[in-house]
Structure formats: C-alpha cells, structure tokens
Protein backbone atom coordinates (compact mmCIF):
# COMPACT_ATOMS: atom_id res chain seq x y z
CA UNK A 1 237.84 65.87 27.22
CA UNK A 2 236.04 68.49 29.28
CA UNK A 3 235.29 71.92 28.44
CA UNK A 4 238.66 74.34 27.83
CA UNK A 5 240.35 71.07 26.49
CA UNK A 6 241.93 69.68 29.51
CA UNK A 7 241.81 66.01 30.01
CA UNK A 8 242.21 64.16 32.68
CA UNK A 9 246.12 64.04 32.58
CA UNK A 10 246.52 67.45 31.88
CA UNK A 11 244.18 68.01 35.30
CA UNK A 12 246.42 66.10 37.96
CA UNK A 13 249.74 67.55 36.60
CA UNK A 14 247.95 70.85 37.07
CA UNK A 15 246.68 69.83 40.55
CA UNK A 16 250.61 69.25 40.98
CA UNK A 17 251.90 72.29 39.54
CA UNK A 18 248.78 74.90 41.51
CA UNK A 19 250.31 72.64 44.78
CA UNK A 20 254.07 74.27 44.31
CA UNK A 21 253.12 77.53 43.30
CA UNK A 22 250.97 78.03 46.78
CA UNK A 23 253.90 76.51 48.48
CA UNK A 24 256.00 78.94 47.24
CA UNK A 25 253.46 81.76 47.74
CA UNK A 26 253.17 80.33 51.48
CA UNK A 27 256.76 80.26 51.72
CA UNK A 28 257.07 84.04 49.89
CA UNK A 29 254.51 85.60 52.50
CA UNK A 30 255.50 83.94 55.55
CA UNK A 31 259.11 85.97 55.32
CA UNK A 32 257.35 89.00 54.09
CA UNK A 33 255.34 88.40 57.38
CA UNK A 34 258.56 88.07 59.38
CA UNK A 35 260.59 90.86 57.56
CA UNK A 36 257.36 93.16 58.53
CA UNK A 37 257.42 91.92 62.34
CA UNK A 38 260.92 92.85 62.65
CA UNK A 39 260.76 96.63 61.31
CA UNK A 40 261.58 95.87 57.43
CA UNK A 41 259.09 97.23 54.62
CA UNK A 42 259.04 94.12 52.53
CA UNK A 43 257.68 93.15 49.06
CA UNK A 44 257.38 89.87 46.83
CA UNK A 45 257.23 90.02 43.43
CA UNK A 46 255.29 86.65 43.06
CA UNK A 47 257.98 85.12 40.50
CA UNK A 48 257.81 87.85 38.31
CA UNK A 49 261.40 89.18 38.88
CA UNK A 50 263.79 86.38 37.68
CA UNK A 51 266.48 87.06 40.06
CA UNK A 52 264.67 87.43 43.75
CA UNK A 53 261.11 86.72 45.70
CA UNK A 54 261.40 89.62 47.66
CA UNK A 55 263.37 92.88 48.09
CA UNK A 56 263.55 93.90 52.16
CA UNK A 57 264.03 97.35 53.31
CA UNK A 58 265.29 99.16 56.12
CA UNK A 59 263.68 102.73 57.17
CA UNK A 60 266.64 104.81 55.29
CA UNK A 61 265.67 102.80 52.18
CA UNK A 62 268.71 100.18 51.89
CA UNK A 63 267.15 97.06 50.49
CA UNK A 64 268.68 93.23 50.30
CA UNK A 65 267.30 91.27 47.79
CA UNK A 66 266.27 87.81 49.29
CA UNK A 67 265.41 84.32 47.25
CA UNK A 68 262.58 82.28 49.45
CA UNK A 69 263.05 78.21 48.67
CA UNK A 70 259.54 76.70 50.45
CA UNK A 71 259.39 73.18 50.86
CA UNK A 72 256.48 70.86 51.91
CA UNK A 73 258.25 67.92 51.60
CA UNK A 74 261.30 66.22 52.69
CA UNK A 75 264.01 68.49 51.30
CA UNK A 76 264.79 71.30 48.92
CA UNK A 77 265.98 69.65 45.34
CA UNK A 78 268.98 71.17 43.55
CA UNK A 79 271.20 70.64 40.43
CA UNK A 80 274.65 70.64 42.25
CA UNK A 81 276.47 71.89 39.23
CA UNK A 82 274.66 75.25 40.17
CA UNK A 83 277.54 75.74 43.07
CA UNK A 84 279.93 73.26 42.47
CA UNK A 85 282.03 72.57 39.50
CA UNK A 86 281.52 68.82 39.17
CA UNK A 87 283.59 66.59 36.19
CA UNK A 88 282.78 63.13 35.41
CA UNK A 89 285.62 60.78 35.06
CA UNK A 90 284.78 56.92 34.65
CA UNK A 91 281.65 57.33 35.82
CA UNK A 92 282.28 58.96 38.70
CA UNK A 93 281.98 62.37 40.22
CA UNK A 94 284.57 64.57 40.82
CA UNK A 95 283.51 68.20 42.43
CA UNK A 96 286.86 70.39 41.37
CA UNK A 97 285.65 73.24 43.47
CA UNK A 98 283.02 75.82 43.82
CA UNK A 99 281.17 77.23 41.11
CA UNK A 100 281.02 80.96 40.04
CA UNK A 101 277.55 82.22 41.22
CA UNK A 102 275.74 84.63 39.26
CA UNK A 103 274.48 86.69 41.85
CA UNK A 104 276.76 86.39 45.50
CA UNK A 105 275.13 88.73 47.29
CA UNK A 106 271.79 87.29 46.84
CA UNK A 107 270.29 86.17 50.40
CA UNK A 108 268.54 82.75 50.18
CA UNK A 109 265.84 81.35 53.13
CA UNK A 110 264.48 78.13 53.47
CA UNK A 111 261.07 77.63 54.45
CA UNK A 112 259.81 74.23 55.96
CA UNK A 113 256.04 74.37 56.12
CA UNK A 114 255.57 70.79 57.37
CA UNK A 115 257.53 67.96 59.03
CA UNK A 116 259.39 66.33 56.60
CA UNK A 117 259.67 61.97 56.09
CA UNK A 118 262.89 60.37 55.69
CA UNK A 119 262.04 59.24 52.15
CA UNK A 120 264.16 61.21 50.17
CA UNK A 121 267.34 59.18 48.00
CA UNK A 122 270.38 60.49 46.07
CA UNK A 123 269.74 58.91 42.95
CA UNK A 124 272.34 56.34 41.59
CA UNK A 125 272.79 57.89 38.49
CA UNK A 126 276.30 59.65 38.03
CA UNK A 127 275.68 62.11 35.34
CA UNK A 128 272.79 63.46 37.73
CA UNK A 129 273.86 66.71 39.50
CA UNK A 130 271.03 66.16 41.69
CA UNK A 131 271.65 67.00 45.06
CA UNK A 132 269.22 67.89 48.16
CA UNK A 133 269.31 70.03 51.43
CA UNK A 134 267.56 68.32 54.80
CA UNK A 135 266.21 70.61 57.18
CA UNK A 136 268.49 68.95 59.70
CA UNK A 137 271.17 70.32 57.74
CA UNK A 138 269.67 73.89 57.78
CA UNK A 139 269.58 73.66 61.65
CA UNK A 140 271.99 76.00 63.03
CA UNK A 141 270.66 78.95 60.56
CA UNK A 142 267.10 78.87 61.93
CA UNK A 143 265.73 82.44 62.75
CA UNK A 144 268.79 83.91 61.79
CA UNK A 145 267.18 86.92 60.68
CA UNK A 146 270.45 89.22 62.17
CA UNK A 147 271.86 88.18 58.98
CA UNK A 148 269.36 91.02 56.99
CA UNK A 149 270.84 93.52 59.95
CA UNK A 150 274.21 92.46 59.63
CA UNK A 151 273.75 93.38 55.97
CA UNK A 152 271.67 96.35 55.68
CA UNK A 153 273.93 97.28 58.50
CA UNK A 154 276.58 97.01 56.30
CA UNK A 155 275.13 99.43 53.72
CA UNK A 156 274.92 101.88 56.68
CA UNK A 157 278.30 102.48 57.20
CA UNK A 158 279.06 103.31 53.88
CA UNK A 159 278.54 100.09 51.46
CA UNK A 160 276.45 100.15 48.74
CA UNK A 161 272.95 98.94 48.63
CA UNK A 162 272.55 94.74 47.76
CA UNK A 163 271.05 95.51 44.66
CA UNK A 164 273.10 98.31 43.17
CA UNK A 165 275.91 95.14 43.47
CA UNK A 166 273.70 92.96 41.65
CA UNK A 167 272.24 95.15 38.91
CA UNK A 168 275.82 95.91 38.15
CA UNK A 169 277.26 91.94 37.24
C-alpha cells in the first residue's frame, strides 16, 4: 500500500480512467475551439450536465445543445439497444426497429484524435448489444459544422430554441 491507500491495482485502473477523461476533455475543447472559430459563443460543462458536453450559441442567443464522443482508439463503443430495439430469439439477434431516443434533438460529434488500428471485433456473444462506429463510417459527416447553422437557423425563422425542446420531454 502507499500513502492515501491506493495499491498498485487501484493505480493502473486509475492511470486508465485519468486517460479517458482527458480524451474526452480533448475531444470537449477541440469543438468548443471550432464552435468559437466559426462565430458561436460556446461552453462545456465538463460532464457535469448529464444530458450534453456543450451548449453552442449563436449572437441572438439561440443555443443547440451538442454531445462530444472523443475517441483515441479504433472506434466509438456503444450498447446498440440504446437506438435499436433488438429481441433475442434462439440465440440470435433480431433488431425490430429503432429505438425511442430520449433526447432527438440532441446533436452528437465524433472526435478522432489519432489514427485508429484495425483491431477492433464484434464480440461473439449474442446477448451483447455491443456495437461500434469506425471513423470510416463517419466519413461523409466530417466538418459538417453547417449542420449547427442549419439548426440555429432553424430557430431563426421562428422555431424554438434546441433546448426549450429538450427541457420539455
């Protein structure tokens, strides 16, 4: 034991666990960065608001709440039964459709901070509702920061702001 009661253990799953919250800090500031190059007054709430990393804003004051997923490794990990409705018959997988999300209007980026290796596997267990995203996959959305115009946009011709919708569900 060293001092504070932390063995050795304890210290690598720490290491771990210090080495995906600055990924996700990286990942968190790096869009800030980019909302702030491109005119939006930007904030993140370092994983202290359940719902959303950041909230964007345009000069009148609309705001989009946005969720930042920051990867360093081969692919972001998901439980599928998050969007899809998935039943197991016979030990299979059956996805009946998509799943009710809690929050729709919630924007989601991906962040890549480094090259990823083509190590990743779906594991072979059916009752897992493991699923991943490649960044090949994610392609044809890179830099598509229009989408925060195209929404706060939106709000300017008469919608309501993103997260008067979600503070309402």
């Amino acid at each position: 034991m060293v001092a504070g009661g932390i063995g050795r253990a304890n210290t690598k799953m720490k290491a771990a666990g210090r080495g995906m919250q600055l990924t996700r800090q990286v990942g968190e500031h790096l869009v800030v960065a980019e909302l702030g190059r491109r005119g939006y007054v930007a904030t993140a709430f370092s994983g202290n608001i359940p719902m959303f990393d950041i909230l964007a804003a345009d000069p009148q004051g609309r705001a989009v709440p946005i969720q930042v997923k920051a990867i360093n490794g081969p692919s972001w990990q998901f439980n599928a039964s998050t969007f899809l409705t998935v039943e197991i018959v016979k030990n299979e997988q059956i996805v009946r459709g998509r799943a009710a999300l809690p929050h729709p209007d919630l924007l989601c980026i991906f962040v890549f901070l480094k090259k990823a290796g083509e190590d990743g596997r779906r594991p072979k267990n059916p009752q897992s509702m493991h699923c991943a995203i490649w960044p090949k996959e994610l392609a044809r959305f890179r830099d598509n920061w229009k989408l925060i115009d195209a929404i706060l946009g939106a709000t300017r011709r008469g919608g309501r702001l993103a997260h008067s919708r979600l503070a309402r569900r």
